[in-house]
PDB file of N, CA and C in Angstrom:
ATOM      1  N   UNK A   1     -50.481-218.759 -86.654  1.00  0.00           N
ATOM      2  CA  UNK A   1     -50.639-218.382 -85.267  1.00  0.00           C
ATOM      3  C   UNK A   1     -50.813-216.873 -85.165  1.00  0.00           C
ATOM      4  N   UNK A   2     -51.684-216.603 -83.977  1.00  0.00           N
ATOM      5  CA  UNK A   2     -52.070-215.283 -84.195  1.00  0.00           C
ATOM      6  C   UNK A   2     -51.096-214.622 -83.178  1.00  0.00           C
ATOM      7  N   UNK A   3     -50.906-213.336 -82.803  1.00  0.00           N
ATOM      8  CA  UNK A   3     -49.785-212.271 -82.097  1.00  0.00           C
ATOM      9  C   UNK A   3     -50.375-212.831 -80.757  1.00  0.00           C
ATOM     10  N   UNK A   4     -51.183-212.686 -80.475  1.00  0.00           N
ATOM     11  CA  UNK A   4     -52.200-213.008 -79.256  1.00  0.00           C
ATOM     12  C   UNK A   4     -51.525-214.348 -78.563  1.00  0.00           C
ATOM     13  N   UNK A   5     -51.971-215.162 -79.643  1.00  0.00           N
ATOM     14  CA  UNK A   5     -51.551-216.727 -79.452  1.00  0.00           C
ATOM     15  C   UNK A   5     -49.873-216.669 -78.734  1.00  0.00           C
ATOM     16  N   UNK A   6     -48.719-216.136 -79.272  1.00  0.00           N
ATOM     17  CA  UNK A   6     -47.507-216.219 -79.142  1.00  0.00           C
ATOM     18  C   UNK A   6     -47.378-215.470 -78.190  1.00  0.00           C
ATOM     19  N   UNK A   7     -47.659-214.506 -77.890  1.00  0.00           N
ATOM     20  CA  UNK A   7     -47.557-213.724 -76.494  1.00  0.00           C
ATOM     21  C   UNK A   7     -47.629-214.586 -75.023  1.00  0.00           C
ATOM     22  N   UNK A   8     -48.746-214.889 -75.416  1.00  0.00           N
ATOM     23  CA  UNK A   8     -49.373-215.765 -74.161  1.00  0.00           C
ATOM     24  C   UNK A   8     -48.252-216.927 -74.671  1.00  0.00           C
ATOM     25  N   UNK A   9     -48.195-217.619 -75.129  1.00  0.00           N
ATOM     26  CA  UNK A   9     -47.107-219.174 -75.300  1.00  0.00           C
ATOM     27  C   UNK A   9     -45.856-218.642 -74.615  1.00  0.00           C
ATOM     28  N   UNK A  10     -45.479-217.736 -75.162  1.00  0.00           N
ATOM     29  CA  UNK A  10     -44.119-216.546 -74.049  1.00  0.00           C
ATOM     30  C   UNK A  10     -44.438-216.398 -72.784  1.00  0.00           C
ATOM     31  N   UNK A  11     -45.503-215.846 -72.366  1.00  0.00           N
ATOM     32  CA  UNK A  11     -45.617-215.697 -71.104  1.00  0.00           C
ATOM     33  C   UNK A  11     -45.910-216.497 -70.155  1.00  0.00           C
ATOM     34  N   UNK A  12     -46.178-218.066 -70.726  1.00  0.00           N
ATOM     35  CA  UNK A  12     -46.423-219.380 -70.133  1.00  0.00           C
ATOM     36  C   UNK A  12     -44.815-219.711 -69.981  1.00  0.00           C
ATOM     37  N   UNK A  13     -44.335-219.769 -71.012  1.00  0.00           N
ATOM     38  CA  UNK A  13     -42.808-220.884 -70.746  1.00  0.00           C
ATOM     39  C   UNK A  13     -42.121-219.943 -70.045  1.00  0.00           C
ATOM     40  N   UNK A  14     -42.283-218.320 -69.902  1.00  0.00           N
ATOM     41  CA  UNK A  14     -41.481-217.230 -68.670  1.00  0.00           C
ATOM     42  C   UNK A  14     -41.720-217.904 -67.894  1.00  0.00           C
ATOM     43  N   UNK A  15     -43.289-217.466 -67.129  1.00  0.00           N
ATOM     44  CA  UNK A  15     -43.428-218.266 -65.733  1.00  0.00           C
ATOM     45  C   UNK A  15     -43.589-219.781 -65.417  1.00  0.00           C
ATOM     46  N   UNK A  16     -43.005-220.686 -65.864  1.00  0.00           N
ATOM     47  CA  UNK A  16     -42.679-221.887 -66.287  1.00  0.00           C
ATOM     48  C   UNK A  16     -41.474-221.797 -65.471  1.00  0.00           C
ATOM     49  N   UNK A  17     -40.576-220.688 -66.269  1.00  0.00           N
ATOM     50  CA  UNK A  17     -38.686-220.868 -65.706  1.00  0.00           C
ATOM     51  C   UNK A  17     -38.716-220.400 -64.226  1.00  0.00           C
ATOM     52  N   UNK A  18     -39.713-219.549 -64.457  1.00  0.00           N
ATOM     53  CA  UNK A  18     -39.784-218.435 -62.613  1.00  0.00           C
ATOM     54  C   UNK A  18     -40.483-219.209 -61.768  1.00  0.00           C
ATOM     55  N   UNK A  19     -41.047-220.101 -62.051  1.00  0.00           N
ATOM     56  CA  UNK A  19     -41.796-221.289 -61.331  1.00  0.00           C
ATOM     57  C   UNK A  19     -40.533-222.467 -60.739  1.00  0.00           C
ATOM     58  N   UNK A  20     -39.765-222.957 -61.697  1.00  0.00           N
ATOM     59  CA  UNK A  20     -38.884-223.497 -61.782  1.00  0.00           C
ATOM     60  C   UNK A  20     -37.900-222.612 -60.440  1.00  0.00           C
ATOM     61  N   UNK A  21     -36.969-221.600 -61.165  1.00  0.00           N
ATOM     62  CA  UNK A  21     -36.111-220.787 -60.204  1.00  0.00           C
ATOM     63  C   UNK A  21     -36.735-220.825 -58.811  1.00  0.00           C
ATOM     64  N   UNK A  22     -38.094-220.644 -58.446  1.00  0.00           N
ATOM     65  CA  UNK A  22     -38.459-220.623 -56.778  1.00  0.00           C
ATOM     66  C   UNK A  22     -38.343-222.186 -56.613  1.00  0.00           C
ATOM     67  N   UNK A  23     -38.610-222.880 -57.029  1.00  0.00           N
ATOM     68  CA  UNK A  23     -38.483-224.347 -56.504  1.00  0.00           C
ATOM     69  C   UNK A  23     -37.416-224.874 -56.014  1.00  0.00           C
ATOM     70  N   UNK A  24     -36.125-224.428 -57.054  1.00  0.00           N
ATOM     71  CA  UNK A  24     -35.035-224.839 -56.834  1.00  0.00           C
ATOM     72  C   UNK A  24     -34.605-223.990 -55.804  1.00  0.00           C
ATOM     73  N   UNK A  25     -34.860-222.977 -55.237  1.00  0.00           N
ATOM     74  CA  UNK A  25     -34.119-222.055 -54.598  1.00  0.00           C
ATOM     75  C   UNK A  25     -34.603-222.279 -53.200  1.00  0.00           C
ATOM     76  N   UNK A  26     -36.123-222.879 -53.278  1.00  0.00           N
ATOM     77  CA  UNK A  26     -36.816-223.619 -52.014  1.00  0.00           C
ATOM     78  C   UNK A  26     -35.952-224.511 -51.681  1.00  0.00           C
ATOM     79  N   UNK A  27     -35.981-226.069 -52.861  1.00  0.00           N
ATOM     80  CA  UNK A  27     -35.202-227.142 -52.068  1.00  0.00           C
ATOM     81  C   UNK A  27     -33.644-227.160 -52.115  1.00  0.00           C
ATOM     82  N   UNK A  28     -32.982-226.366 -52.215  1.00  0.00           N
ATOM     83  CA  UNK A  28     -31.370-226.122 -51.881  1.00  0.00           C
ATOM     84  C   UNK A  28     -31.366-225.637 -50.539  1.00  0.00           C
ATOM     85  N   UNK A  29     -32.284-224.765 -50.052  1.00  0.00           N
ATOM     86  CA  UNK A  29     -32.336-224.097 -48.523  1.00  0.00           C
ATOM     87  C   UNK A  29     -33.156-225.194 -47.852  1.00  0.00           C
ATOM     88  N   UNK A  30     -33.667-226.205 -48.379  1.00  0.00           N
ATOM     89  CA  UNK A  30     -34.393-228.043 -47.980  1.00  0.00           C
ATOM     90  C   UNK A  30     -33.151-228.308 -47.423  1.00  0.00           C
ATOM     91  N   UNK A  31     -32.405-228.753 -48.540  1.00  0.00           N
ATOM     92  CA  UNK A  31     -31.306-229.090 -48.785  1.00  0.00           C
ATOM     93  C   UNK A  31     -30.192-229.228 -47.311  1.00  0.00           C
ATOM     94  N   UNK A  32     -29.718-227.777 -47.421  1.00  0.00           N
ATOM     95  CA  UNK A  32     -28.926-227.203 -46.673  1.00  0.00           C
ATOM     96  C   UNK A  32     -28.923-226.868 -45.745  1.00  0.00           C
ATOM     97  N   UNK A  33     -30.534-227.395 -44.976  1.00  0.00           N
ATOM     98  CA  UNK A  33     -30.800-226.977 -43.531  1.00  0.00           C
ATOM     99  C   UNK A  33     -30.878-225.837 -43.199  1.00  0.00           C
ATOM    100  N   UNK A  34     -30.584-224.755 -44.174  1.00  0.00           N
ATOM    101  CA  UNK A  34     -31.017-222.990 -44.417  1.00  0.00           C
ATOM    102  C   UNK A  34     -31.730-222.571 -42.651  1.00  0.00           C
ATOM    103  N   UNK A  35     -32.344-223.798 -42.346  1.00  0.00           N
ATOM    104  CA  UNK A  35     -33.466-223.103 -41.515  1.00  0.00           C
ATOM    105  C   UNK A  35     -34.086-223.957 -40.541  1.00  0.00           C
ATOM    106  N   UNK A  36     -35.123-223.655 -39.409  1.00  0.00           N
ATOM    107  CA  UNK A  36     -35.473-224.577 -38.594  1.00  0.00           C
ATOM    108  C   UNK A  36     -36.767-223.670 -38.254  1.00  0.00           C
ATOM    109  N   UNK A  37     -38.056-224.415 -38.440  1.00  0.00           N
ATOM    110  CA  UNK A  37     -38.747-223.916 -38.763  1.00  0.00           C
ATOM    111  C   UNK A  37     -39.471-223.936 -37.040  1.00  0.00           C
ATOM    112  N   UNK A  38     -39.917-223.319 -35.842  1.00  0.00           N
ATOM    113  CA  UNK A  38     -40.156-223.451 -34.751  1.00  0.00           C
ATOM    114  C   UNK A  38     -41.291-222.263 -34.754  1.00  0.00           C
ATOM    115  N   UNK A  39     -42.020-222.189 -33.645  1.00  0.00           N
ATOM    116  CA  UNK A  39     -42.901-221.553 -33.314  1.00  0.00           C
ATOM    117  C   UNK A  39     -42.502-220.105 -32.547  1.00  0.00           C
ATOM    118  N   UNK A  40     -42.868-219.091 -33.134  1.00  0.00           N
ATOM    119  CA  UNK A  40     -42.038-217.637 -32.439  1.00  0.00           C
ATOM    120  C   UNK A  40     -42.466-217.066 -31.353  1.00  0.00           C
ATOM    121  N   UNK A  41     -41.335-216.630 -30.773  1.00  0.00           N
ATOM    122  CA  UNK A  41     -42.084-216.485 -28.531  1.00  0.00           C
ATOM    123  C   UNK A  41     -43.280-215.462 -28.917  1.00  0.00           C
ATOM    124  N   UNK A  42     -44.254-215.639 -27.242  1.00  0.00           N
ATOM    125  CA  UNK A  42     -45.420-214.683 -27.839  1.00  0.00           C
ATOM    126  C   UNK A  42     -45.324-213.626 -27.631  1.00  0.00           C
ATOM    127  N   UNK A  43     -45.502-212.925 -28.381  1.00  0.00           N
ATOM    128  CA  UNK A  43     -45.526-211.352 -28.404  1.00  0.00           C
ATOM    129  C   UNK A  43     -44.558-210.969 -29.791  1.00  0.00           C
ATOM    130  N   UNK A  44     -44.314-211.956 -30.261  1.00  0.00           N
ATOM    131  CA  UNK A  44     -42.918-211.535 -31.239  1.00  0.00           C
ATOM    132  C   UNK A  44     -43.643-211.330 -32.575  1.00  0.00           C
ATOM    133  N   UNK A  45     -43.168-210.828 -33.398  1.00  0.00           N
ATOM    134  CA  UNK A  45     -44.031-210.978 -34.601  1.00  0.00           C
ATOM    135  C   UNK A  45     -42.645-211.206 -36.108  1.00  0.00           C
ATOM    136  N   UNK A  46     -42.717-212.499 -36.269  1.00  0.00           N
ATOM    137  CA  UNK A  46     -41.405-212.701 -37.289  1.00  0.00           C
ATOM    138  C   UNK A  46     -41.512-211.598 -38.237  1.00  0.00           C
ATOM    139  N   UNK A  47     -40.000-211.881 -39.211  1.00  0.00           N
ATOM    140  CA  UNK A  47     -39.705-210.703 -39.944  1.00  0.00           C
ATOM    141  C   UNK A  47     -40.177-211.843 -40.923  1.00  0.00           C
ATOM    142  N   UNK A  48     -40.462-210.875 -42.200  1.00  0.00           N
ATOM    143  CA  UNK A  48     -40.968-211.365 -43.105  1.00  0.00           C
ATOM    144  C   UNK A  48     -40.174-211.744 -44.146  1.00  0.00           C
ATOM    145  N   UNK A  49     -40.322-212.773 -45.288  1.00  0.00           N
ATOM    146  CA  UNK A  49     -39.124-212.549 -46.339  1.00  0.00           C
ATOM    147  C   UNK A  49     -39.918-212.445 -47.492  1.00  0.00           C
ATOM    148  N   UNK A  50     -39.221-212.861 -49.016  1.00  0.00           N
ATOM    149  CA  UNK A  50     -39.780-212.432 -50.236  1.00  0.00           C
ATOM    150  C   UNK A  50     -38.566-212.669 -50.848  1.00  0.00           C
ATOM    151  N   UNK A  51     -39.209-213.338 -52.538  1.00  0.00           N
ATOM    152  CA  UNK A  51     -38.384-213.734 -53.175  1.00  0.00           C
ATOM    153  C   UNK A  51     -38.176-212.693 -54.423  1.00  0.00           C
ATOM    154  N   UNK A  52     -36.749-212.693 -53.919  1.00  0.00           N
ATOM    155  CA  UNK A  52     -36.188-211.438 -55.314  1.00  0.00           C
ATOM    156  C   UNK A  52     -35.988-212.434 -56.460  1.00  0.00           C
ATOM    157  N   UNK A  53     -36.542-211.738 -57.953  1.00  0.00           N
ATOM    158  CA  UNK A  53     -35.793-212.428 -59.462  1.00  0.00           C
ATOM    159  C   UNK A  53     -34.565-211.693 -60.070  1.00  0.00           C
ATOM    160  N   UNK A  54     -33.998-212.482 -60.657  1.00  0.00           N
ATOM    161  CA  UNK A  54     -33.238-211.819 -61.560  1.00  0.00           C
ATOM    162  C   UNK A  54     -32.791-212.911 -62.853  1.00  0.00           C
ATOM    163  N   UNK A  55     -32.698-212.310 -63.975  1.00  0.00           N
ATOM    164  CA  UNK A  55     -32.428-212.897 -64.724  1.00  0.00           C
ATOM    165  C   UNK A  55     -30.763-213.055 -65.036  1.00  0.00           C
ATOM    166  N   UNK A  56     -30.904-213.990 -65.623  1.00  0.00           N
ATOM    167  CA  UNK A  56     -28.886-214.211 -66.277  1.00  0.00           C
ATOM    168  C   UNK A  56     -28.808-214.107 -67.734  1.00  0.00           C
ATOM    169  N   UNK A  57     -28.678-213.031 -67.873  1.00  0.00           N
ATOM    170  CA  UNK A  57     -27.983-213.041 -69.892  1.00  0.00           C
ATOM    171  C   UNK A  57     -26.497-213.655 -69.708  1.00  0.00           C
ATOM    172  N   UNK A  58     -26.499-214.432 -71.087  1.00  0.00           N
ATOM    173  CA  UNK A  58     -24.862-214.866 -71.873  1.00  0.00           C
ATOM    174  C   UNK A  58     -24.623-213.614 -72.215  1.00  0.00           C
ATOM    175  N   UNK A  59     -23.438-213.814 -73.330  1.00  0.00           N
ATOM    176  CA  UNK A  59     -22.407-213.373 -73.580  1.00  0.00           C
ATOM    177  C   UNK A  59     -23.315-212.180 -75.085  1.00  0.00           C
ATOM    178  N   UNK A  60     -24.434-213.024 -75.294  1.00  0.00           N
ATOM    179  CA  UNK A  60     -24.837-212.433 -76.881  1.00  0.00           C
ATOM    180  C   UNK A  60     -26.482-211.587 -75.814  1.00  0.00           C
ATOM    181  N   UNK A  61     -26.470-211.480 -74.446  1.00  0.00           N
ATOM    182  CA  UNK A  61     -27.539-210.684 -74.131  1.00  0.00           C
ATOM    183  C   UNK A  61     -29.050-211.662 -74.264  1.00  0.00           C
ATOM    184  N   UNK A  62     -28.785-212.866 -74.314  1.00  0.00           N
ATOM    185  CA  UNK A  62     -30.274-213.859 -74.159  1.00  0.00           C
ATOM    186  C   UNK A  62     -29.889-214.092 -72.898  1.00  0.00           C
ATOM    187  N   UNK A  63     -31.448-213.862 -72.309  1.00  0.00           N
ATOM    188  CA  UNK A  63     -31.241-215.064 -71.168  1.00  0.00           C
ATOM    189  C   UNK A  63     -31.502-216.215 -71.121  1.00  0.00           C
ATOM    190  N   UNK A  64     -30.319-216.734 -70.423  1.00  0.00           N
ATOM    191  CA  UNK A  64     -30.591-218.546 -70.462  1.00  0.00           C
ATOM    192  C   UNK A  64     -30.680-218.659 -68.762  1.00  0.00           C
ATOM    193  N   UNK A  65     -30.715-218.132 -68.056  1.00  0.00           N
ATOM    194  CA  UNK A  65     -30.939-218.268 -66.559  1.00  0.00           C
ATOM    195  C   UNK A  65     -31.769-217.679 -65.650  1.00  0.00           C
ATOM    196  N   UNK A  66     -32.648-218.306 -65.344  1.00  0.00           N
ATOM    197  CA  UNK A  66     -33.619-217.454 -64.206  1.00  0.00           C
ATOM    198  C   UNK A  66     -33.497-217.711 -62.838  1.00  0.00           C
ATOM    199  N   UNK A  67     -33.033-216.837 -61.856  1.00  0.00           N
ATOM    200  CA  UNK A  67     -32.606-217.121 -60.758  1.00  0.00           C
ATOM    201  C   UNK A  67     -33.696-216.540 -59.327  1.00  0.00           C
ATOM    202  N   UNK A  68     -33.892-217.403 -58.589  1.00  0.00           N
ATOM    203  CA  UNK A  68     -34.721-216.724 -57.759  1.00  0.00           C
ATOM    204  C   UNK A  68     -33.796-216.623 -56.324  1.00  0.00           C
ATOM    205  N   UNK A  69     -34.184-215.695 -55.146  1.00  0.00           N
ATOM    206  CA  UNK A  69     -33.387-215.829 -54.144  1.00  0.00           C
ATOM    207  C   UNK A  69     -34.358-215.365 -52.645  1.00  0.00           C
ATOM    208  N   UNK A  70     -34.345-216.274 -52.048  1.00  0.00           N
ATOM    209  CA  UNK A  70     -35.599-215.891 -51.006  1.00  0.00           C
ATOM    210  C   UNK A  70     -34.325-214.965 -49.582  1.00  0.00           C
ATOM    211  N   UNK A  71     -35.016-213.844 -49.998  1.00  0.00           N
ATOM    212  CA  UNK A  71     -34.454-213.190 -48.486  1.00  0.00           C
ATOM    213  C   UNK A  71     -35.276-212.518 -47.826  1.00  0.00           C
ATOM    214  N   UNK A  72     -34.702-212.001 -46.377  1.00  0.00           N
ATOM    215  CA  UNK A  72     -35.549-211.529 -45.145  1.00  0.00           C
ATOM    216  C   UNK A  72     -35.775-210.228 -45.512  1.00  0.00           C
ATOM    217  N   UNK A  73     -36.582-209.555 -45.043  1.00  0.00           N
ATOM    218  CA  UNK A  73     -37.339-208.284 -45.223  1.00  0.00           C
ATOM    219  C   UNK A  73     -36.716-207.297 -43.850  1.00  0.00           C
ATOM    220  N   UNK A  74     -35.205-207.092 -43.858  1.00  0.00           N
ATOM    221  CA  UNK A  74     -34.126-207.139 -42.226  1.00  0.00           C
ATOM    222  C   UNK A  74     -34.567-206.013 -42.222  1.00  0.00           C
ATOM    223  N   UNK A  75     -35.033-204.755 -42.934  1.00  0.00           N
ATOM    224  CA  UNK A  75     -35.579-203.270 -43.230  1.00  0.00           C
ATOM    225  C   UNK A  75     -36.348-203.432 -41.788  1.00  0.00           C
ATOM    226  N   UNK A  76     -37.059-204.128 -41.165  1.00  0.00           N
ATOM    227  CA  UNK A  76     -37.997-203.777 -40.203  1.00  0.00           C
ATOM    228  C   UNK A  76     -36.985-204.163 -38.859  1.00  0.00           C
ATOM    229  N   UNK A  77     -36.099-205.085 -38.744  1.00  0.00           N
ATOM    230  CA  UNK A  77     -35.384-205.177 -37.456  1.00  0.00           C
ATOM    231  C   UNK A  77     -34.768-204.013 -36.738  1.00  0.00           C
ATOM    232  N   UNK A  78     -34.611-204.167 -35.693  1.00  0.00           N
ATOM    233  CA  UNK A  78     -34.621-203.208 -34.646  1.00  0.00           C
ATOM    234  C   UNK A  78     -32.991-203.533 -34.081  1.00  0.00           C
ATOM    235  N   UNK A  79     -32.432-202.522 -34.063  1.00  0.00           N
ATOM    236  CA  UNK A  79     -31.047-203.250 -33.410  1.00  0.00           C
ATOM    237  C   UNK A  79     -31.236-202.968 -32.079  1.00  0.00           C
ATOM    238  N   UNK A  80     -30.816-203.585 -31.071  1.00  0.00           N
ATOM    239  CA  UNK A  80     -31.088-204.368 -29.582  1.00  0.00           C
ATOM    240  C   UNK A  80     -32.065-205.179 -29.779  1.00  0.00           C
ATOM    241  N   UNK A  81     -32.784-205.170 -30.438  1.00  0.00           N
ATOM    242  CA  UNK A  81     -34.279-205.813 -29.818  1.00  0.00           C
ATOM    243  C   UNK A  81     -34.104-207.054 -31.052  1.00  0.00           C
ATOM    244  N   UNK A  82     -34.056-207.159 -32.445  1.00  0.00           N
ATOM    245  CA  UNK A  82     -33.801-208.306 -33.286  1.00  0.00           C
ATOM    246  C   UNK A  82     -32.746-208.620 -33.173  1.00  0.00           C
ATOM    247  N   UNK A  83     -31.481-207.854 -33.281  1.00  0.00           N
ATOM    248  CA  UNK A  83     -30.140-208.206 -33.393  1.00  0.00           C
ATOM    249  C   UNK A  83     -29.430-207.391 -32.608  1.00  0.00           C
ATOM    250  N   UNK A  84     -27.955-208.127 -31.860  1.00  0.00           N
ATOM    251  CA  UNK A  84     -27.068-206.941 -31.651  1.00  0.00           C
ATOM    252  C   UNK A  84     -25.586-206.550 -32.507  1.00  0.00           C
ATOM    253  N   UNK A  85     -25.326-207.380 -33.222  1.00  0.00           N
ATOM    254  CA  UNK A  85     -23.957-207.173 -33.821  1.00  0.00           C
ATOM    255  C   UNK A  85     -24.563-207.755 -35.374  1.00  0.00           C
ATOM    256  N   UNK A  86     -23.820-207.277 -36.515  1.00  0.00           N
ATOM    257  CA  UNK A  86     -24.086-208.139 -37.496  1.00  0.00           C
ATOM    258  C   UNK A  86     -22.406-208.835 -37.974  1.00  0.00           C
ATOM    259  N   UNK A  87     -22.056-210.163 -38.538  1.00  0.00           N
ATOM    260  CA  UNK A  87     -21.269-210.386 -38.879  1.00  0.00           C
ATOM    261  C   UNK A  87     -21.188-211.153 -40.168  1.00  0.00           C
ATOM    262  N   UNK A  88     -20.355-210.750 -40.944  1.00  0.00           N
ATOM    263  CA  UNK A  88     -20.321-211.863 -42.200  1.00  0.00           C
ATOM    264  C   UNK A  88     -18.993-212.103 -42.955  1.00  0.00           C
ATOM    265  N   UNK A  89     -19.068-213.740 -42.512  1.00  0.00           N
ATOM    266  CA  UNK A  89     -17.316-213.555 -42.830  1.00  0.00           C
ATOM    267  C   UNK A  89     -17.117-214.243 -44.454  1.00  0.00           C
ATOM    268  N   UNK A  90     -16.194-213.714 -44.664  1.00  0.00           N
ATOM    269  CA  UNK A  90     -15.732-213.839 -46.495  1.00  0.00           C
ATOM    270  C   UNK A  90     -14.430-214.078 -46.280  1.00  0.00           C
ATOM    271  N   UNK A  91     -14.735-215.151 -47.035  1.00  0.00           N
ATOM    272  CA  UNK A  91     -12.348-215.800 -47.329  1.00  0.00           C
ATOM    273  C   UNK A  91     -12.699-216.008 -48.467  1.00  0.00           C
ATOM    274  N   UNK A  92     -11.673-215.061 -49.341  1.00  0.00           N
ATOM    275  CA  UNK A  92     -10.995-215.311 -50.415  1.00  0.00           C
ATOM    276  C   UNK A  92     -10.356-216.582 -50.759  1.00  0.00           C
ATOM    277  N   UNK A  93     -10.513-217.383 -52.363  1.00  0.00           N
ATOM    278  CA  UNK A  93     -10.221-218.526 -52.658  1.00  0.00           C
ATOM    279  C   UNK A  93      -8.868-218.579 -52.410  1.00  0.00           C
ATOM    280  N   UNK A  94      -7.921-217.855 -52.725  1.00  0.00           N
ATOM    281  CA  UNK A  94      -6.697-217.401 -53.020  1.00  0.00           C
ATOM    282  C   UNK A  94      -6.132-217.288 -51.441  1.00  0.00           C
ATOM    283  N   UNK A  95      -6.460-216.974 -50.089  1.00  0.00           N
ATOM    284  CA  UNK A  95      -6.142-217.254 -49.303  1.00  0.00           C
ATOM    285  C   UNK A  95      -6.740-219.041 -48.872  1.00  0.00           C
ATOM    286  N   UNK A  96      -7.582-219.122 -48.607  1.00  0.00           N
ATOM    287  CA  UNK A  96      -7.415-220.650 -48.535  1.00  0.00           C
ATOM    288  C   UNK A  96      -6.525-221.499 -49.867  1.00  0.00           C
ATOM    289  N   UNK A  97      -6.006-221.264 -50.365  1.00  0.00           N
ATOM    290  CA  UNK A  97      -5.339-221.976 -51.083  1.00  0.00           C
ATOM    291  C   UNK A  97      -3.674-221.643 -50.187  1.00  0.00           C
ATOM    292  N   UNK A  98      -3.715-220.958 -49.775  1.00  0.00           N
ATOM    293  CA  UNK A  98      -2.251-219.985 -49.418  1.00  0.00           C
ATOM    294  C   UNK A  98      -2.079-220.723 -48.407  1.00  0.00           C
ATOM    295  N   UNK A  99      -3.160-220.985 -47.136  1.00  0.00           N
ATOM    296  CA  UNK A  99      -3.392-221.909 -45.989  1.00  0.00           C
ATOM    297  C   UNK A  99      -2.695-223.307 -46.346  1.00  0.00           C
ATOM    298  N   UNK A 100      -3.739-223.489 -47.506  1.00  0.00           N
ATOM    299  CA  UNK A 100      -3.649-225.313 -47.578  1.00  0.00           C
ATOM    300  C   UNK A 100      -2.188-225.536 -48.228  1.00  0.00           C
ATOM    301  N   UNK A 101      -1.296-224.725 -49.094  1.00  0.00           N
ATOM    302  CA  UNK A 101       0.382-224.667 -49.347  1.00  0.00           C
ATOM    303  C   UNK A 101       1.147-224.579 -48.126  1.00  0.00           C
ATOM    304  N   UNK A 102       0.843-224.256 -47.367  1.00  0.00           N
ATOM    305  CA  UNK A 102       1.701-223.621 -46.118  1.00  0.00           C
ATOM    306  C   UNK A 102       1.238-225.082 -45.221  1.00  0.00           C
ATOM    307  N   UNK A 103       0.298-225.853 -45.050  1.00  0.00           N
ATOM    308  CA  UNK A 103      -0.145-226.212 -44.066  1.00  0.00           C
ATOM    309  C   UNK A 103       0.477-228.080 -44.265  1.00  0.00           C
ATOM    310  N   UNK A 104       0.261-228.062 -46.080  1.00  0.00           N
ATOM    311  CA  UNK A 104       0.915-228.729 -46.797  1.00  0.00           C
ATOM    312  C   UNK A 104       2.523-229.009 -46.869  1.00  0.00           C
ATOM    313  N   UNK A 105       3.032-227.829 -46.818  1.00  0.00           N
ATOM    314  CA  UNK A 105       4.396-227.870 -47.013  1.00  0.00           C
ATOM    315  C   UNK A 105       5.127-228.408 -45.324  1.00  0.00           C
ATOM    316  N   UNK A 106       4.486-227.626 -44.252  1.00  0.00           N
ATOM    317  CA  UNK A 106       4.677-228.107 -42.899  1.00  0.00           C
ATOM    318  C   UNK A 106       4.427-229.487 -42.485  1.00  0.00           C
ATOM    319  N   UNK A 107       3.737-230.364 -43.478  1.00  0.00           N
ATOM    320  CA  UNK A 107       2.746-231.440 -42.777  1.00  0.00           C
ATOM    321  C   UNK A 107       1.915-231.591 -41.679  1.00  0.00           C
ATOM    322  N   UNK A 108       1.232-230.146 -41.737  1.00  0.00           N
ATOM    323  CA  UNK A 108       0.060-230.109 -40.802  1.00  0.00           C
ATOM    324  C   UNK A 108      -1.097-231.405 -41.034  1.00  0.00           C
ATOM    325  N   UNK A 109      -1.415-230.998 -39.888  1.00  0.00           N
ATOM    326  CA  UNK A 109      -3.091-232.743 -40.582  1.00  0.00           C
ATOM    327  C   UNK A 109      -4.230-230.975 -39.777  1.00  0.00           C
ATOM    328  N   UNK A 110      -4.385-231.361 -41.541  1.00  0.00           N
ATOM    329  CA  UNK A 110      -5.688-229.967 -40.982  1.00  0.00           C
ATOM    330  C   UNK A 110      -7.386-231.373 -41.013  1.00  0.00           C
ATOM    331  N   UNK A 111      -7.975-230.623 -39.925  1.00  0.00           N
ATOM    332  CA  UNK A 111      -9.244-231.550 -39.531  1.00  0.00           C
ATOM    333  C   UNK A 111     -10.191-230.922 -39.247  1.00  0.00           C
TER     334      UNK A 111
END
């Protein structure tokens, strides 16, 4: 096999995995209802998105993971006019566990 030959065979089974990573990263946001796809009022002009890569090395520096992640292009929103507040909430595993002991030990009926 020639250098030529193997290059290109590499650069087929790369974008093979990066082909792969957008698919999956499409139907999980399928999946998950991510979205609702409707027609935008007139005059509006949607924000755009784009899919970031990144790769995953193990422990010995190969990568065995190609990850894709589709996000919004928020750089162009306007605050009043796209958004007015931003919020994003994060709970620690370690507090919901703290909840469900406490809620447990009381005999709460959590629902």
């Amino acid at each position: 096999m020639s250098l030529r030959l193997i290059k290109k065979q590499y650069r087929v089974q790369t974008l093979r995995k990066w082909l792969e990573a957008m698919r999956s990263e499409m139907d999980s946001n399928t999946k998950n209802q991510v979205w609702t796809l409707v027609e935008p009022p007139e005059g509006i002009k949607p924000i755009g998105c784009k899919l970031v890569f990144k790769r995953k090395p193990d422990m010995d520096d190969n990568v065995h993971t190609y990850k894709g992640r589709l996000v919004a292009n928020g750089f162009r929103q306007i605050h009043g006019v796209d958004y007015d507040e931003t919020f994003s909430p994060v709970a620690m595993f370690k507090s919901n566990r703290i909840l469900l002991a406490i809620a447990a030990f009381h005999d709460y009926e959590i629902w």
